[in-house]
C-alpha atoms as a PDB file:
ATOM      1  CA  UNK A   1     -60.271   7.855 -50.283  1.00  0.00           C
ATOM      2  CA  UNK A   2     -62.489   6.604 -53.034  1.00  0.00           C
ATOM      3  CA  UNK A   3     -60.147   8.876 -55.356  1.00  0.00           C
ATOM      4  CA  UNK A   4     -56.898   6.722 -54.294  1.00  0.00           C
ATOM      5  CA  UNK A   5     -57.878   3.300 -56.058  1.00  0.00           C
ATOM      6  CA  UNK A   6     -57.394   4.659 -59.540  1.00  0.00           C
ATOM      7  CA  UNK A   7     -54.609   6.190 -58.676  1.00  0.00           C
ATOM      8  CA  UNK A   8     -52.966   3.087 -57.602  1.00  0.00           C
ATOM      9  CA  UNK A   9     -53.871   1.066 -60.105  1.00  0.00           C
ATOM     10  CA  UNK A  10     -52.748   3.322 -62.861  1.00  0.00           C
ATOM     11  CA  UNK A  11     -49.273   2.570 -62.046  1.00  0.00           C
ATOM     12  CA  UNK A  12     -49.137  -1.086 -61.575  1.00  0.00           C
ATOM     13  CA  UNK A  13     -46.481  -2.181 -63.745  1.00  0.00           C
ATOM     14  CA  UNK A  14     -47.035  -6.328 -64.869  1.00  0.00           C
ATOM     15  CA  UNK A  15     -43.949  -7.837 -65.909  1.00  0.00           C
ATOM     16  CA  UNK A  16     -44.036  -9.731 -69.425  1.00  0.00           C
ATOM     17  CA  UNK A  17     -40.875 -11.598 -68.523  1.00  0.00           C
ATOM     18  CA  UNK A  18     -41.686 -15.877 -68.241  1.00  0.00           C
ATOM     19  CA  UNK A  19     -39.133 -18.218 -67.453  1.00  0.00           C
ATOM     20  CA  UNK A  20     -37.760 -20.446 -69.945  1.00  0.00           C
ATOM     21  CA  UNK A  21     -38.475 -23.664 -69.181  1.00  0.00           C
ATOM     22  CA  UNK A  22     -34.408 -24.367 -68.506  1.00  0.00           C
ATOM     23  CA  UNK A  23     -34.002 -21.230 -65.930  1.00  0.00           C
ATOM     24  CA  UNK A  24     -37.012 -22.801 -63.963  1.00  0.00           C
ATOM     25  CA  UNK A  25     -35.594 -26.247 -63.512  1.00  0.00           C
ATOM     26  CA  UNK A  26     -31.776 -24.253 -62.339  1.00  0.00           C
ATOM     27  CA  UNK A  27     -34.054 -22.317 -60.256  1.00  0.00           C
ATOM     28  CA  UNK A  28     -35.650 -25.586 -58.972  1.00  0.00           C
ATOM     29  CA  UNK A  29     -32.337 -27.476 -58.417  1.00  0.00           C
ATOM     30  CA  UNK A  30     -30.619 -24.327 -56.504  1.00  0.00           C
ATOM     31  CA  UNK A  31     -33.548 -24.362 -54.092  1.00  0.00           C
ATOM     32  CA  UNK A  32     -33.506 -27.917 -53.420  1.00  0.00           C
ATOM     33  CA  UNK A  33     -29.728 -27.673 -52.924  1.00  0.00           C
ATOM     34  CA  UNK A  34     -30.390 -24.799 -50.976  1.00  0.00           C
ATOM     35  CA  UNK A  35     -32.968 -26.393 -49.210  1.00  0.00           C
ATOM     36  CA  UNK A  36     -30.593 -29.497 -48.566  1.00  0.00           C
ATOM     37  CA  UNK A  37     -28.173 -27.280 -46.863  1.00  0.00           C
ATOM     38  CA  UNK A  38     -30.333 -26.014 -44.382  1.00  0.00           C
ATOM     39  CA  UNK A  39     -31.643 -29.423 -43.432  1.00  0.00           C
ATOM     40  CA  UNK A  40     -28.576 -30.658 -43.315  1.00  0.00           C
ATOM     41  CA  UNK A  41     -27.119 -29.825 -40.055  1.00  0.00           C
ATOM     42  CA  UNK A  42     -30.973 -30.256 -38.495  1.00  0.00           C
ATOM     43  CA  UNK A  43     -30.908 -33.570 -39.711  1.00  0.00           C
ATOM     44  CA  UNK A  44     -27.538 -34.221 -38.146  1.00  0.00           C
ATOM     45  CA  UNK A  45     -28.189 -32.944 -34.628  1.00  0.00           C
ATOM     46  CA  UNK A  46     -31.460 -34.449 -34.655  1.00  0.00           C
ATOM     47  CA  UNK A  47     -29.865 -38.022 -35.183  1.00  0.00           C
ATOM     48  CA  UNK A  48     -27.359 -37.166 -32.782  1.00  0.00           C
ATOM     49  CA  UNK A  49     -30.006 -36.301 -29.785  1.00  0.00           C
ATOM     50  CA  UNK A  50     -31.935 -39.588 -30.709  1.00  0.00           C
ATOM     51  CA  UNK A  51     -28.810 -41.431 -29.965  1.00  0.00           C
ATOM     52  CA  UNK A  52     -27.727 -39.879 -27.048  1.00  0.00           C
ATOM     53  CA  UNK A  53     -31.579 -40.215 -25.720  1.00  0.00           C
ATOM     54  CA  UNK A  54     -31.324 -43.740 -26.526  1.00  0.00           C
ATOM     55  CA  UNK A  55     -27.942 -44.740 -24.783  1.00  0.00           C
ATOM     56  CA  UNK A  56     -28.852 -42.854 -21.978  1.00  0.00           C
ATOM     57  CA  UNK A  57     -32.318 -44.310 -22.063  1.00  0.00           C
ATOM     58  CA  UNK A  58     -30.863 -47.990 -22.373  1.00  0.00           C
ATOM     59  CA  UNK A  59     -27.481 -48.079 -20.784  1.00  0.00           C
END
């Protein structure tokens, strides 16, 4: 087992690529947007449970 390690580690490959600075922030604002879209129809059905809680709750 002992002779697996270097044999593994011998053929880890580290990318040299780094982001420029203006791919991070597109990569930023698409995950936000993303991120926006998936909320988006939580937030919606969330609000409309609270209201129907509360109408039932005070009417």
């Amino acid at each position: 087992m002992s002779n697996l390690v270097p044999v593994i580690s011998n053929n880890i490959e580290v990318p040299t690529f780094i982001p420029s600075r203006a791919l991070t922030r597109n990569g930023i604002r698409n995950r936000r947007s993303m991120l926006r879209g998936a909320l988006w129809p939580i937030a919606k059905a969330a609000v409309a449970l609270t209201a129907v809680f509360v109408r039932e709750l005070l009417f």
